[in-house]
C-alpha atoms as a PDB file:
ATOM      1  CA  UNK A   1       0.000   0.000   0.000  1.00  0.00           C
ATOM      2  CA  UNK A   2       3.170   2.396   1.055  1.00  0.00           C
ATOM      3  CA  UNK A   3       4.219   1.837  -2.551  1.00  0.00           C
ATOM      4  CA  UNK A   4       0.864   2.838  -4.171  1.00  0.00           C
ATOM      5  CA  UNK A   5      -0.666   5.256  -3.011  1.00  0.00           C
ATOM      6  CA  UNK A   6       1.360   6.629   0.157  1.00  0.00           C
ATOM      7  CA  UNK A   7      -1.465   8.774   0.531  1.00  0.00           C
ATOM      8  CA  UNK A   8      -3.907   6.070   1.378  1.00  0.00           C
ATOM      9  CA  UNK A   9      -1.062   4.811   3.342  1.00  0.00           C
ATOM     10  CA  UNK A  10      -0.680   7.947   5.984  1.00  0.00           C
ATOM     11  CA  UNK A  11      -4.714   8.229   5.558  1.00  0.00           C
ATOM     12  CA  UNK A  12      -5.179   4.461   6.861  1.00  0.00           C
ATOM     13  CA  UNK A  13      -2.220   5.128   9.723  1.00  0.00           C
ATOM     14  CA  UNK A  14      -3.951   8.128  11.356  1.00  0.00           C
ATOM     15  CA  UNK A  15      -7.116   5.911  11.721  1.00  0.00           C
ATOM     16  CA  UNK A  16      -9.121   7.038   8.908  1.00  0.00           C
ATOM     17  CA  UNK A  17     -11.889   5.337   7.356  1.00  0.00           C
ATOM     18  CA  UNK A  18     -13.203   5.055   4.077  1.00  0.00           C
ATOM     19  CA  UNK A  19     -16.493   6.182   4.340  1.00  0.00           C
ATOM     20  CA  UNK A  20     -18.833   8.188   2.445  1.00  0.00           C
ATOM     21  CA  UNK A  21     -21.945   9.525   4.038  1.00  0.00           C
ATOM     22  CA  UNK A  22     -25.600  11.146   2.571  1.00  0.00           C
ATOM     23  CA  UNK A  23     -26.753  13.431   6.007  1.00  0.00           C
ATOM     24  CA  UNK A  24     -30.123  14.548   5.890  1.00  0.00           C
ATOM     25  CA  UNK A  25     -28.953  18.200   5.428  1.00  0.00           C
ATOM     26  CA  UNK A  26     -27.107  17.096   2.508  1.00  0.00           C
ATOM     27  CA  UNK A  27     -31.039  16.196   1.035  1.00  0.00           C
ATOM     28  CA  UNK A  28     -32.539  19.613  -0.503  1.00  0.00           C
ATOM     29  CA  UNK A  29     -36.331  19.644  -2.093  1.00  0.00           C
ATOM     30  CA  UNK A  30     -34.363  22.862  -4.429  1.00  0.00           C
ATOM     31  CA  UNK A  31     -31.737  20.853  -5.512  1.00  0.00           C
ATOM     32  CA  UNK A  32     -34.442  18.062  -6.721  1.00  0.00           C
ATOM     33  CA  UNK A  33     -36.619  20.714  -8.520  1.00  0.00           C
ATOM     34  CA  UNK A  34     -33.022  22.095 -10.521  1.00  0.00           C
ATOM     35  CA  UNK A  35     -31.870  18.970 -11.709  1.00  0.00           C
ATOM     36  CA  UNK A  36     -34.878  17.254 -12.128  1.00  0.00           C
ATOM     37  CA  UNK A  37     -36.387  20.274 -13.790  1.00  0.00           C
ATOM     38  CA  UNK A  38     -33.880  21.091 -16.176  1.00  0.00           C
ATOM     39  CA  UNK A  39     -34.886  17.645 -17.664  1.00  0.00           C
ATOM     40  CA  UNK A  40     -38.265  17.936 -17.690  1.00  0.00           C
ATOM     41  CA  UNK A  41     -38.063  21.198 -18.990  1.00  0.00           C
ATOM     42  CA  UNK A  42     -35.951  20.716 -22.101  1.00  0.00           C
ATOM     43  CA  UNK A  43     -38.573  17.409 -23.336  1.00  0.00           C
ATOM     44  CA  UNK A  44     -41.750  19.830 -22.130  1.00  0.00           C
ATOM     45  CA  UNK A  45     -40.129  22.435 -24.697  1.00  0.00           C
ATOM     46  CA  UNK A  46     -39.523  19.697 -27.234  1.00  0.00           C
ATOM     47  CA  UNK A  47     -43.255  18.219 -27.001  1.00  0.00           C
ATOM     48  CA  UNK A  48     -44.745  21.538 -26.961  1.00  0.00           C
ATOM     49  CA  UNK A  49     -43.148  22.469 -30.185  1.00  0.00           C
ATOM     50  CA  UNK A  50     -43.360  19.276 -31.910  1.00  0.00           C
ATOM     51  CA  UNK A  51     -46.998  19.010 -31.262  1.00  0.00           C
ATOM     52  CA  UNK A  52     -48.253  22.603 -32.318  1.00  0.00           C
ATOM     53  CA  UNK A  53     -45.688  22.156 -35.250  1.00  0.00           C
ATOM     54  CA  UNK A  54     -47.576  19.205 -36.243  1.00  0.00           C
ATOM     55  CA  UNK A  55     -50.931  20.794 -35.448  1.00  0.00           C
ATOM     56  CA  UNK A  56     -50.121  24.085 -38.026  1.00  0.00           C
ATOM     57  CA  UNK A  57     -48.891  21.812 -40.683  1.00  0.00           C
ATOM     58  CA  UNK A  58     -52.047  20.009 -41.060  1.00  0.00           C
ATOM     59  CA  UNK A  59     -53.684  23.643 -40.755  1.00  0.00           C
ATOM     60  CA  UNK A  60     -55.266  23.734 -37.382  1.00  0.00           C
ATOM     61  CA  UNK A  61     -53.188  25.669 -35.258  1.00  0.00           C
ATOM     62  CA  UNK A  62     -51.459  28.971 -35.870  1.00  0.00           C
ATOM     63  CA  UNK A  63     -48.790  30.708 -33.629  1.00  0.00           C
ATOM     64  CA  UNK A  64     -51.148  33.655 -32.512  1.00  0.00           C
ATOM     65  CA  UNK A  65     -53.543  31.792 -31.307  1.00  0.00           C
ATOM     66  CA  UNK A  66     -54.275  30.454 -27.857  1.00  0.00           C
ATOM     67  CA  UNK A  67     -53.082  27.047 -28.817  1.00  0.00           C
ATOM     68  CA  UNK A  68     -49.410  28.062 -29.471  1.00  0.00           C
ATOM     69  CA  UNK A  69     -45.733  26.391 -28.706  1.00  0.00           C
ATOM     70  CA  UNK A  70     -45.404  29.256 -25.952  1.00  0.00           C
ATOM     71  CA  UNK A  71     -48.276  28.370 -24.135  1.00  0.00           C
ATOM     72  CA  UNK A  72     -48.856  25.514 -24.166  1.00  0.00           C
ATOM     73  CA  UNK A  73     -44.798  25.096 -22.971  1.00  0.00           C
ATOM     74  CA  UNK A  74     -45.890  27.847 -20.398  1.00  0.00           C
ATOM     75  CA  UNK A  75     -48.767  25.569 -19.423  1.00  0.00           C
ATOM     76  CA  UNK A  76     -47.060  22.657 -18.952  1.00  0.00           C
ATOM     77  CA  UNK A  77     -43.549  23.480 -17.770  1.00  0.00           C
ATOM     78  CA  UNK A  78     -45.164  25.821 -15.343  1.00  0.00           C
ATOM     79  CA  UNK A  79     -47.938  23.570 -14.165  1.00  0.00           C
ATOM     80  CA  UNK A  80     -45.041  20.225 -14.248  1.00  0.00           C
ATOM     81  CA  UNK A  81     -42.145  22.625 -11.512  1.00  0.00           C
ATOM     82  CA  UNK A  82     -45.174  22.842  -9.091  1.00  0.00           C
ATOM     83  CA  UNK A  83     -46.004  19.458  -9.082  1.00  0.00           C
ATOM     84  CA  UNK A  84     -41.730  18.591  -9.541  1.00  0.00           C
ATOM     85  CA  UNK A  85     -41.711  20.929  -6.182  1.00  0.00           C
ATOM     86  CA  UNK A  86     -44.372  19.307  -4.281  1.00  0.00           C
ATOM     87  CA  UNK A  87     -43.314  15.446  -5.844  1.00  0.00           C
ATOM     88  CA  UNK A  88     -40.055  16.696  -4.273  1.00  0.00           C
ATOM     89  CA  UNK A  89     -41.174  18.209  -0.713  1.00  0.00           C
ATOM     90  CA  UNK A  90     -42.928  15.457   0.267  1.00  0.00           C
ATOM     91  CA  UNK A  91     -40.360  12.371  -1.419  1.00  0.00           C
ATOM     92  CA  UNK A  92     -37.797  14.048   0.901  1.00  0.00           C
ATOM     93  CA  UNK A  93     -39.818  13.942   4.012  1.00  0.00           C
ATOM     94  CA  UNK A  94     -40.492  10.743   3.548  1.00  0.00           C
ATOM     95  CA  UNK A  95     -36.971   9.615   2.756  1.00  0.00           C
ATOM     96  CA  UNK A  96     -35.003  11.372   5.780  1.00  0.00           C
ATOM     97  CA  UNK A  97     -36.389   9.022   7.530  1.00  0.00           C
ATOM     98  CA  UNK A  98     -33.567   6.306   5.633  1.00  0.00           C
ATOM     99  CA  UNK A  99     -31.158   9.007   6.210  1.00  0.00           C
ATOM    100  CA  UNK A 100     -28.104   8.765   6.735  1.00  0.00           C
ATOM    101  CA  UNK A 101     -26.987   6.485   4.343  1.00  0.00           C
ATOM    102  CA  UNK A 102     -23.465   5.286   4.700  1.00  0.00           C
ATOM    103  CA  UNK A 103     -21.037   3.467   1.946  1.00  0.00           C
ATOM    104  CA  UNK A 104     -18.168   1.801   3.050  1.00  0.00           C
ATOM    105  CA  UNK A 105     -15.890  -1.220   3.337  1.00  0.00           C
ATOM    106  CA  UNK A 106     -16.321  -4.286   5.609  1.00  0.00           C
ATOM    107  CA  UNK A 107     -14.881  -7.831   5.006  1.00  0.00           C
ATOM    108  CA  UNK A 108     -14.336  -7.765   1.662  1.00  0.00           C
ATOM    109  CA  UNK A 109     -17.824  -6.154   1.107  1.00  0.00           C
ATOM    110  CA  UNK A 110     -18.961  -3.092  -0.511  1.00  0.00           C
ATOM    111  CA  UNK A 111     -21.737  -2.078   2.484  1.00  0.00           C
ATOM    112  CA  UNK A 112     -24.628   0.392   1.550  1.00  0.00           C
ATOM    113  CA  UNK A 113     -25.939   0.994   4.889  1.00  0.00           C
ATOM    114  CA  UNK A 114     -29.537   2.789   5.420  1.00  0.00           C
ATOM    115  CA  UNK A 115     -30.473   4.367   9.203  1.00  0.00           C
ATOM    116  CA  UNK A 116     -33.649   1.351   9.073  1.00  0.00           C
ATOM    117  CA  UNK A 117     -31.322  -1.551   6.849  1.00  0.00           C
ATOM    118  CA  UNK A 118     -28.074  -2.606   5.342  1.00  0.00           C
ATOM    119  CA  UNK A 119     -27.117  -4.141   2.085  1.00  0.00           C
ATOM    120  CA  UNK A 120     -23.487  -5.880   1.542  1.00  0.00           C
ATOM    121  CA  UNK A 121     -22.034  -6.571  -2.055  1.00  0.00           C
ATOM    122  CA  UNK A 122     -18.676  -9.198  -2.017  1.00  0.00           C
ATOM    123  CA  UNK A 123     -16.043  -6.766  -4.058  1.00  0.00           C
ATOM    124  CA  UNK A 124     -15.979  -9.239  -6.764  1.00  0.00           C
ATOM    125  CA  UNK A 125     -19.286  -8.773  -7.664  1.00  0.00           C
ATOM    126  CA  UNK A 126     -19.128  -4.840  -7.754  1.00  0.00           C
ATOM    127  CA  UNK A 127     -17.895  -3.183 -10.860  1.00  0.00           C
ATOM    128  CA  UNK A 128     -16.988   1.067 -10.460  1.00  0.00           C
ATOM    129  CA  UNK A 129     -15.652   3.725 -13.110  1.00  0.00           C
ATOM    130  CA  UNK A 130     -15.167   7.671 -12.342  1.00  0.00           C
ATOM    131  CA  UNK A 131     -17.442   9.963 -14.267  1.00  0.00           C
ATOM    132  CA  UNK A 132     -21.302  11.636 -14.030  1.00  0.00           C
ATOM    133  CA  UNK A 133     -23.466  10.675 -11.289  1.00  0.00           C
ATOM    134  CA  UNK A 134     -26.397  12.980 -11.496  1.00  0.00           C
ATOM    135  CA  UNK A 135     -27.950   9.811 -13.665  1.00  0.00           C
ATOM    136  CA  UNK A 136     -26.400   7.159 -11.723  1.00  0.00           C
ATOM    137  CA  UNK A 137     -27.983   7.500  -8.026  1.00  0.00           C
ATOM    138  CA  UNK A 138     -31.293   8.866  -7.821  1.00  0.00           C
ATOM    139  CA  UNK A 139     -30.161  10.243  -4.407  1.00  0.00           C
ATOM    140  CA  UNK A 140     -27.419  12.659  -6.311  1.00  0.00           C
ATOM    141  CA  UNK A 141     -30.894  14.461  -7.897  1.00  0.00           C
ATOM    142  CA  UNK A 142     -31.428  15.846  -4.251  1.00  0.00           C
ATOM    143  CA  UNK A 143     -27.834  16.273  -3.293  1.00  0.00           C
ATOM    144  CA  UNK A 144     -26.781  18.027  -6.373  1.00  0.00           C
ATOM    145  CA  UNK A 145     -23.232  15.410  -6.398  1.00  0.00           C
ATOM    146  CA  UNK A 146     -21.879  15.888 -10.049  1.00  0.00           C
ATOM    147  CA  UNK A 147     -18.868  13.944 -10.636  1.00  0.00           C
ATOM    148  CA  UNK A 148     -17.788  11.112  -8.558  1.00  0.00           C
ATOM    149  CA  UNK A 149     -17.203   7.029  -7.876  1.00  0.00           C
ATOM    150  CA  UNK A 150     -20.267   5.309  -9.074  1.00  0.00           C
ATOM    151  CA  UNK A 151     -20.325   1.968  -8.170  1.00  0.00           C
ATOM    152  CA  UNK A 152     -22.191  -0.953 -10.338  1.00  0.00           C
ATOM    153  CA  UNK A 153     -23.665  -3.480  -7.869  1.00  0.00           C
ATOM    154  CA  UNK A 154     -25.998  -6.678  -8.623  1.00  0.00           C
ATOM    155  CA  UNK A 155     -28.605  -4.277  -7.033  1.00  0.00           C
ATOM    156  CA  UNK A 156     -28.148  -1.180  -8.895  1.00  0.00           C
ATOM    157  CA  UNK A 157     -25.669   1.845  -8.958  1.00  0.00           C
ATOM    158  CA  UNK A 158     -24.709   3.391  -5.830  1.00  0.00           C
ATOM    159  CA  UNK A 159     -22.641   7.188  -6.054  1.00  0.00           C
ATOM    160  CA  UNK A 160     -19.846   8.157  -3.726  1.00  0.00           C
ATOM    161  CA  UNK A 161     -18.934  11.523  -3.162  1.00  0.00           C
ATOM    162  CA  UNK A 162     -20.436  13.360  -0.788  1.00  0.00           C
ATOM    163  CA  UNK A 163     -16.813  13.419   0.954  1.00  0.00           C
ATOM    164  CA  UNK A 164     -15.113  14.317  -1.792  1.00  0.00           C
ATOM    165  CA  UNK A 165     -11.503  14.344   0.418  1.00  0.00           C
ATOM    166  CA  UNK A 166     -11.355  11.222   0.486  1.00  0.00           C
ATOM    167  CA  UNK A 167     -12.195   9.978  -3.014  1.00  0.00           C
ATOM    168  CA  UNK A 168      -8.968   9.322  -4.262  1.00  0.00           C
ATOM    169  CA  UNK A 169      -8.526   6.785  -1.050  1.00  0.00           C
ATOM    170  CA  UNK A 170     -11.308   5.247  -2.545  1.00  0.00           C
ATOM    171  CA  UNK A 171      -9.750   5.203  -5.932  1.00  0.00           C
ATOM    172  CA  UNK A 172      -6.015   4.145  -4.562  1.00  0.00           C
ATOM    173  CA  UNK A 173      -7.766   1.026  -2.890  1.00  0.00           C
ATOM    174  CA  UNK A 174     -10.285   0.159  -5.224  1.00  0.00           C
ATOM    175  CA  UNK A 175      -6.881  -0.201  -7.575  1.00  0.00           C
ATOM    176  CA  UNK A 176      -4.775  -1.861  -4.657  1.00  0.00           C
ATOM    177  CA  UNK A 177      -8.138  -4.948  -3.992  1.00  0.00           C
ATOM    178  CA  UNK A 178      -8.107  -4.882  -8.143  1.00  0.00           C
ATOM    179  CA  UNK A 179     -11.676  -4.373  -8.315  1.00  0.00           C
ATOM    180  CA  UNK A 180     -13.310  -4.539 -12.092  1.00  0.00           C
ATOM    181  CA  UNK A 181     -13.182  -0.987 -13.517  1.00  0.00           C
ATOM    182  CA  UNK A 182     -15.795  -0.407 -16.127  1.00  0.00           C
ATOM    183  CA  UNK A 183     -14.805   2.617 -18.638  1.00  0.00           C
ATOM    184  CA  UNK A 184     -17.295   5.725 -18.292  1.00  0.00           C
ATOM    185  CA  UNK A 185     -20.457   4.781 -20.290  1.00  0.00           C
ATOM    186  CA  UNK A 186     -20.542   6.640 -23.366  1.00  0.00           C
ATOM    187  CA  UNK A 187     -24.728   6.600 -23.492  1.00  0.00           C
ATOM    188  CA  UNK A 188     -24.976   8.662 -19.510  1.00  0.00           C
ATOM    189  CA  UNK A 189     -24.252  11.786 -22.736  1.00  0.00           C
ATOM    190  CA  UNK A 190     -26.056  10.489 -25.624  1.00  0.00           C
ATOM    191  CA  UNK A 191     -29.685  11.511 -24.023  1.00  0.00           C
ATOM    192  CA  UNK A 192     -28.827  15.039 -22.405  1.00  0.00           C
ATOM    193  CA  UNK A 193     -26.756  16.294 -25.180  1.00  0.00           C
ATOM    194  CA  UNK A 194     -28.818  14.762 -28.144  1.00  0.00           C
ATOM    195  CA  UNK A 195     -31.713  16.906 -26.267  1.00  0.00           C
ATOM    196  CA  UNK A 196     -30.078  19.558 -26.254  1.00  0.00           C
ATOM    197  CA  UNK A 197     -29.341  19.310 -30.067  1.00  0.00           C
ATOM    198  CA  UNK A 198     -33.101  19.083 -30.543  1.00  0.00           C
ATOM    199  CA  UNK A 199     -33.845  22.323 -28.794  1.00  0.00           C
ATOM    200  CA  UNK A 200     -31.132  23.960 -30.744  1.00  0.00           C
ATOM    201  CA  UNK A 201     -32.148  22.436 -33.941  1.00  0.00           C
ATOM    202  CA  UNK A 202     -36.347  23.339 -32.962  1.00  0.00           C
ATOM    203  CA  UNK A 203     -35.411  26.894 -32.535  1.00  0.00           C
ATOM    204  CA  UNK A 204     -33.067  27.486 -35.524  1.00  0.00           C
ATOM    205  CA  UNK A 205     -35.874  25.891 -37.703  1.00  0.00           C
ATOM    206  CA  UNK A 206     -38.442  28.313 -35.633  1.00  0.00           C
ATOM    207  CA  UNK A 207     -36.640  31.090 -36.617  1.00  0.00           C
ATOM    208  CA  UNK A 208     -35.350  30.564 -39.973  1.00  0.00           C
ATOM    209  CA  UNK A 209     -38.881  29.350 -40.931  1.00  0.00           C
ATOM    210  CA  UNK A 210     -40.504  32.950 -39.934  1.00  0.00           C
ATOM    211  CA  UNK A 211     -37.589  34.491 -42.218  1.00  0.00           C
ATOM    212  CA  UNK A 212     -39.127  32.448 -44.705  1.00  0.00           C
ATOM    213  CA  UNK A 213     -42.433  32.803 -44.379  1.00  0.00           C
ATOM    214  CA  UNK A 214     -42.104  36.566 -44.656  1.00  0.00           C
ATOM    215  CA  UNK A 215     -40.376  35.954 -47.901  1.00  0.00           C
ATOM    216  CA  UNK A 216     -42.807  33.894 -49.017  1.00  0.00           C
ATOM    217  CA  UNK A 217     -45.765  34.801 -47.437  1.00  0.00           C
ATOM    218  CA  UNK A 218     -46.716  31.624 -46.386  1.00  0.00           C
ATOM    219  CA  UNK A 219     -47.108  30.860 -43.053  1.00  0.00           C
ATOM    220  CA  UNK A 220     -46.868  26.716 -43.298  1.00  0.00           C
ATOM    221  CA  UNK A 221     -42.842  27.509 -43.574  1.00  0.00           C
ATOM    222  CA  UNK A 222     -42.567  28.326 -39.834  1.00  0.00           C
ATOM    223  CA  UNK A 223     -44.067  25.163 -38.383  1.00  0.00           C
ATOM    224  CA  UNK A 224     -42.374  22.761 -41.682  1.00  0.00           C
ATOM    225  CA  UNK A 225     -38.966  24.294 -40.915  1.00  0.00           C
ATOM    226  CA  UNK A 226     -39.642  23.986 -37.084  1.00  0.00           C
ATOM    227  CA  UNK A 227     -40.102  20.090 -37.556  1.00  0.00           C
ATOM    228  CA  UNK A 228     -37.416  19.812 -39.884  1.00  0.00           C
ATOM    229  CA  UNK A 229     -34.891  21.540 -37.414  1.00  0.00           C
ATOM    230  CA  UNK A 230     -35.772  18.713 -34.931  1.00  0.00           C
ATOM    231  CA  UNK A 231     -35.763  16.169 -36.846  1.00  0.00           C
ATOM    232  CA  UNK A 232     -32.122  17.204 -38.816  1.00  0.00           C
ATOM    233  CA  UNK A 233     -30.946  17.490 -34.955  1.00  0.00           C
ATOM    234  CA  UNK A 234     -32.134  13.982 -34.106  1.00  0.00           C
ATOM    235  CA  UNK A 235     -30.623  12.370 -37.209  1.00  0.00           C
ATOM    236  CA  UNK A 236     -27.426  13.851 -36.206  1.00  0.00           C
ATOM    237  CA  UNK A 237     -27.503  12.915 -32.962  1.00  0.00           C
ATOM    238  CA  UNK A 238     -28.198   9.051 -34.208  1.00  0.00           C
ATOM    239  CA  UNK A 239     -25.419   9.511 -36.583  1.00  0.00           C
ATOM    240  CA  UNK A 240     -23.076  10.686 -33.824  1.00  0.00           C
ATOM    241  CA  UNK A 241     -23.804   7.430 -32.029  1.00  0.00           C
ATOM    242  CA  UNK A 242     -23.718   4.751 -35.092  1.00  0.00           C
ATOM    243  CA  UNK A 243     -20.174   6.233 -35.119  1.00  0.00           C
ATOM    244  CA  UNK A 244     -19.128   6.376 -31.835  1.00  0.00           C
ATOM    245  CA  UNK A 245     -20.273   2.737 -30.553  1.00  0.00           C
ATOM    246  CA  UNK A 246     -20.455   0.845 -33.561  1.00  0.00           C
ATOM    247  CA  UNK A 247     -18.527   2.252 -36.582  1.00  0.00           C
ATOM    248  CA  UNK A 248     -15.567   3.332 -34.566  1.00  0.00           C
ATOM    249  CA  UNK A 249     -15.098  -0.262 -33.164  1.00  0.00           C
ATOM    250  CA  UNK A 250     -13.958  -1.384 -36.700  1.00  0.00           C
ATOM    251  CA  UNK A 251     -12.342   0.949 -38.843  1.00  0.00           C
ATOM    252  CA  UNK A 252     -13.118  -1.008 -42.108  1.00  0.00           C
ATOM    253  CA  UNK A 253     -16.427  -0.484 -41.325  1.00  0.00           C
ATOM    254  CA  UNK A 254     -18.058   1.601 -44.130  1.00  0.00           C
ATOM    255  CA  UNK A 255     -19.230   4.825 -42.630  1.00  0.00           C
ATOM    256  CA  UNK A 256     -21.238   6.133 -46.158  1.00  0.00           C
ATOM    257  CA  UNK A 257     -21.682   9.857 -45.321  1.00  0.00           C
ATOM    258  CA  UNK A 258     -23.097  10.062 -48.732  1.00  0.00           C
ATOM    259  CA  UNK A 259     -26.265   7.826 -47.910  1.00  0.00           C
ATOM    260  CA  UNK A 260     -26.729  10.136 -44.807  1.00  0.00           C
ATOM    261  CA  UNK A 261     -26.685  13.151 -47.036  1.00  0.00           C
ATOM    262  CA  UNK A 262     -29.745  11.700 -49.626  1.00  0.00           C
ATOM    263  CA  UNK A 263     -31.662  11.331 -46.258  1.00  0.00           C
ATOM    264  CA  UNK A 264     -31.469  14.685 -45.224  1.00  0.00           C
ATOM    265  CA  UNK A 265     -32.402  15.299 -48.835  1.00  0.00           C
ATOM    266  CA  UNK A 266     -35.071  13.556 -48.710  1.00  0.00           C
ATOM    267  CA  UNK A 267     -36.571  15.002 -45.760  1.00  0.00           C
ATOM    268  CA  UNK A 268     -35.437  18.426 -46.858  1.00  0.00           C
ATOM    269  CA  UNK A 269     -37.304  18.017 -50.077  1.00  0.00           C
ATOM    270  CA  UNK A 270     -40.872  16.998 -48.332  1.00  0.00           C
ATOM    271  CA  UNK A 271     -40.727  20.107 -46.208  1.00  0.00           C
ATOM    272  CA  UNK A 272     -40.040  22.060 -49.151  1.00  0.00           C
ATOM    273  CA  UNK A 273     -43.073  20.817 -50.904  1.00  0.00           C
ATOM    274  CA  UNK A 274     -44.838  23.720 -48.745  1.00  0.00           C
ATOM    275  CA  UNK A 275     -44.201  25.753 -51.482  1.00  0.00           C
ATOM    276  CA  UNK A 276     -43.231  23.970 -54.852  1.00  0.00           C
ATOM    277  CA  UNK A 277     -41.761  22.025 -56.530  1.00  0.00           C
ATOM    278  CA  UNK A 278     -38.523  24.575 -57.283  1.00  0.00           C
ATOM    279  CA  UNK A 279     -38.477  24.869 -53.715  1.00  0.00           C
ATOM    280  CA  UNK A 280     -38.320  21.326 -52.719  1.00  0.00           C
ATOM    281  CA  UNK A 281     -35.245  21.258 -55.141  1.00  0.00           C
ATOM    282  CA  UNK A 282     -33.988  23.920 -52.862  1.00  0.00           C
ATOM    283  CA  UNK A 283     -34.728  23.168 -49.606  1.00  0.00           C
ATOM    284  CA  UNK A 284     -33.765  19.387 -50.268  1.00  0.00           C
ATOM    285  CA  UNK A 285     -30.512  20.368 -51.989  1.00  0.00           C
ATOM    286  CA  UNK A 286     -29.356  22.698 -48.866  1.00  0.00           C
ATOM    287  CA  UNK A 287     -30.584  20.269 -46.346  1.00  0.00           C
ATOM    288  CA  UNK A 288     -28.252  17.434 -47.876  1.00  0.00           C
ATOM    289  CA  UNK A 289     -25.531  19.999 -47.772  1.00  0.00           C
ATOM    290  CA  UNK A 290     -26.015  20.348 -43.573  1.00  0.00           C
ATOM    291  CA  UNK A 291     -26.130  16.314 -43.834  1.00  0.00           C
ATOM    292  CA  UNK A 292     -23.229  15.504 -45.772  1.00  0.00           C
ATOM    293  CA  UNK A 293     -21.430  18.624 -43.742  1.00  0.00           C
ATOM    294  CA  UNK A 294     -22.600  16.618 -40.391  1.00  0.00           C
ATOM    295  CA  UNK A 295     -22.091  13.520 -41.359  1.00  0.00           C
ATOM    296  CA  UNK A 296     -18.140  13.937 -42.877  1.00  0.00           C
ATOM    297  CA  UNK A 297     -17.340  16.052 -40.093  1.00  0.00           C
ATOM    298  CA  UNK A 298     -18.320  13.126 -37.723  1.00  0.00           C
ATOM    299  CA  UNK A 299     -16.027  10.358 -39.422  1.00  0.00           C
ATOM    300  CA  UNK A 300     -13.297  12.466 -39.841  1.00  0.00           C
ATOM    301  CA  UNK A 301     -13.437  13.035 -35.809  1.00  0.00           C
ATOM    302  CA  UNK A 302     -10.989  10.325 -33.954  1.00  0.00           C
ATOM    303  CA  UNK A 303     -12.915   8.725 -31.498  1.00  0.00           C
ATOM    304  CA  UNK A 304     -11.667   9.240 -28.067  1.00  0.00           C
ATOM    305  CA  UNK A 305     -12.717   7.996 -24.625  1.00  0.00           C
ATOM    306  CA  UNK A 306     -14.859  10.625 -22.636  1.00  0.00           C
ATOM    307  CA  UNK A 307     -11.994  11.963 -20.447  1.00  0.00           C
ATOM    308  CA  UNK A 308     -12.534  10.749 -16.644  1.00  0.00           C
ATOM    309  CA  UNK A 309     -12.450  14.060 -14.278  1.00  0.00           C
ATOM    310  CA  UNK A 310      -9.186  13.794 -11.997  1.00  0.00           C
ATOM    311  CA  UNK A 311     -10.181  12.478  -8.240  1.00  0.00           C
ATOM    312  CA  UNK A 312      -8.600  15.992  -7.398  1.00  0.00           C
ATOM    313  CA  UNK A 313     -10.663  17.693  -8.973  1.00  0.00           C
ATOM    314  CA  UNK A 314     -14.046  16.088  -7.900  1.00  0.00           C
ATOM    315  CA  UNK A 315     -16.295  18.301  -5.884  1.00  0.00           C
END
């Protein structure tokens, strides 16, 4: 151990333990309604829009009236914090009664201790990696712990971090007992960021389309352009992930950017109907530009592991 990690070393000389602990103070109802809410909010906003965008392009709802994207995501988003706030008010009064909960190490065991029961896990059977724990540990959604040691167990994923001192004990001796490391998984980013994409892609199609339909003077534009945006953002997002966990793990696989680029052609082309059939030429002809731009700047990337975040710098 003196060799290792002299750290862990001096740390297990002066008598101290490797234990991580969730105190009832640490649970906040406001922490639960930001994380939690940030989720809900972004698929509200992408439901909302979808929905009237499908709505106006069958001709039954138009942005100025009562039924628009901005209401009803007012509506909803609104009305789904309060009940977020109250799911969250009385979830945490019920829970501190569980709390504290303590991870640790006893006899070869991972131990996930509860203040009403206790759960043990032999080492060999527990798996652990370094990364994002906000989707790991529903507990983390009330703590607001970011970045820590998640630990894979036969009865779900447990986070440690709430010390974050003494996480790169934990680290040094998970490495010294030569417990199974798993790498970070690649799909804890796929759903938040390929969200995020959507929104982005919703909003540039929102706003391009009104450009648009003042040129044009047709309204159908904004709400075709709106569901075009999400769906060019989605597409991406899928192609960013063939790549990533499938084509990258064989570089002779054929990664044909060109076949990507008559989809978005395709779908650029059926939006552009709208107005004619010179402007489905168009509009399919620049939207297999953006794919074949997407997709070619995807397989020229290298792909690299997600980088773990140092047990320094964990907070």
């Amino acid at each position: 151990m003196e060799e290792v990690s002299p750290d862990l070393y001096e740390f297990a000389v002066d008598g101290g333990q490797l234990v991580d602990v969730v105190e009832k103070s640490d649970v906040r109802s406001l922490l639960f309604l930001i994380n939690f809410g940030k989720m809900y909010l972004v698929f509200t906003f992408l439901f909302c829009f979808l929905f009237w965008g499908l709505l106006a392009l069958i001709g039954i709802g138009k942005e100025e009236d009562l039924l628009s994207p901005w209401t009803l995501f007012a509506v909803f988003g609104g009305g789904g914090l309060i009940l977020i706030l109250l799911k969250s008010l009385i979830l945490n009064f019920i829970k501190r009664f569980h709390f504290p909960r303590m991870i640790s190490f006893e006899k070869g065991h991972l131990t996930v201790r509860y203040a009403s029961q206790q759960k043990h896990f032999p080492l060999e059977k527990c798996k652990w990696y370094v990364g994002s724990t906000i989707l790991s540990d529903l507990i983390c959604l009330n703590t607001g712990l970011r970045q820590g040691i998640v630990f894979q167990t036969p009865e779900g994923l447990f986070a440690c971090g709430q010390s974050p001192e003494t996480l790169k004990h934990w680290c040094a001796f998970l490495t010294l007992t030569r417990t199974s490391r798993l790498p970070v998984p690649r799909s804890v980013f796929y759903i938040p960021f390929g969200s995020l994409g959507m929104v982005v892609g919703t909003l540039t199609g929102f706003s391009i389309g009104h450009v648009v339909a003042m040129m044009t003077e047709q309204e159908r534009w904004i709400p075709g352009l709106l569901l075009l945006g999400a769906i060019d953002s989605l597409v991406i997002a899928v192609l960013y992930i063939y790549r990533n966990r499938f084509a990258c793990e064989d570089d002779s696989r054929p990664f044909p950017a060109i076949v990507w680029a008559l989809l978005f052609c395709v779908l650029g082309s059926i939006v552009g109907l709208i107005g004619d059939i010179p402007g489905a030429f168009f509009t399919g002809s620049l939207n297999a530009v953006i794919g074949l731009y997407a997709a070619s700047g995807i397989q020229t990337q290298i792909p690299e592991p997600i980088k773990e975040v140092s047990i320094a710098g964990l907070k």
